[in-house]
Protein backbone atom coordinates (compact mmCIF):
# COMPACT_ATOMS: atom_id res chain seq x y z
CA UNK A 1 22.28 -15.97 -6.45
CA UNK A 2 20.13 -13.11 -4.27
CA UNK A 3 20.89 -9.52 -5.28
CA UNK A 4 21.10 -7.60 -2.35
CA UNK A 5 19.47 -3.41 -3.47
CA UNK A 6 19.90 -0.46 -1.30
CA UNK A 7 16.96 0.56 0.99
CA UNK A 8 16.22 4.46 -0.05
CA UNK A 9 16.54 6.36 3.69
CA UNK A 10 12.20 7.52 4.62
CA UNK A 11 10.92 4.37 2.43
CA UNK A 12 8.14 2.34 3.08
CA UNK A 13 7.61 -1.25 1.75
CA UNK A 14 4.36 -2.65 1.65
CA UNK A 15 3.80 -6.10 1.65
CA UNK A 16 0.14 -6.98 1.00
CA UNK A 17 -2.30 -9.98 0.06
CA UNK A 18 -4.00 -10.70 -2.98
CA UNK A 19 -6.69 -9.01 -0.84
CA UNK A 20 -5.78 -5.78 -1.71
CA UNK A 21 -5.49 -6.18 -5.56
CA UNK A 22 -8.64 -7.73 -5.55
CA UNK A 23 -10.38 -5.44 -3.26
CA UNK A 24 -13.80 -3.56 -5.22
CA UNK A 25 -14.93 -0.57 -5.24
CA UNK A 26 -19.16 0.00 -4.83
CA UNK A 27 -18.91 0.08 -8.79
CA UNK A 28 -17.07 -3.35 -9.51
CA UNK A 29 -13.87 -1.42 -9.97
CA UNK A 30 -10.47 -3.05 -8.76
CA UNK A 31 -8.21 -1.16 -5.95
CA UNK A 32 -5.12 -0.35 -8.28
CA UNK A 33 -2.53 -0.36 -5.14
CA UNK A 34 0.69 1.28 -7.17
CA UNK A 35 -1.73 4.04 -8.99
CA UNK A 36 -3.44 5.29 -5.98
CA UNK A 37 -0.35 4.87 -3.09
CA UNK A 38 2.47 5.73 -5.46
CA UNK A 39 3.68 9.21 -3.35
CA UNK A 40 1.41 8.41 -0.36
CA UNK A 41 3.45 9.03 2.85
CA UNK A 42 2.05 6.69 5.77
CA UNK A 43 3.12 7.21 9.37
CA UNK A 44 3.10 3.75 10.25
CA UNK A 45 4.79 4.25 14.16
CA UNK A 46 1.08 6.10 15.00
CA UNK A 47 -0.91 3.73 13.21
CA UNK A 48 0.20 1.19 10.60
CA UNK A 49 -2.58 0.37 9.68
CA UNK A 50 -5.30 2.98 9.64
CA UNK A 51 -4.13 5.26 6.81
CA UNK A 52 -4.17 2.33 4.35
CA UNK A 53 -7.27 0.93 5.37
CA UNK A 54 -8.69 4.22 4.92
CA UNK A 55 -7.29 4.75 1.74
CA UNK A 56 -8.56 1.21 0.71
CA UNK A 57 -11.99 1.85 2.03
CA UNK A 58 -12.93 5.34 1.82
């Protein structure tokens, strides 16, 4: 049977690929997607996805 949770009002889910927990920094290091977005506020209706990528890449 499916529990069915509450959606907090102003969330964001993100639902990724592997390719983003397996994504490298220049020094071999892995992307750590909860550490470094936990807090992160994305404004997805002007651009879903350049704040990530950035965040990802940069």
């Amino acid at each position: 049977m499916a529990a069915v949770r509450g959606f907090p009002a102003r969330a964001t889910l993100l639902l990724h690929t592997d390719g983003l927990s397996e994504a490298r920094n220049a020094r071999g290091e892995f992307y750590d997607p909860e550490a470094r977005l936990a807090g992160c506020t994305f404004r997805v209706y002007d651009d879903p996805q350049g704040p990530l990528l950035r965040e990802v890449i940069g």
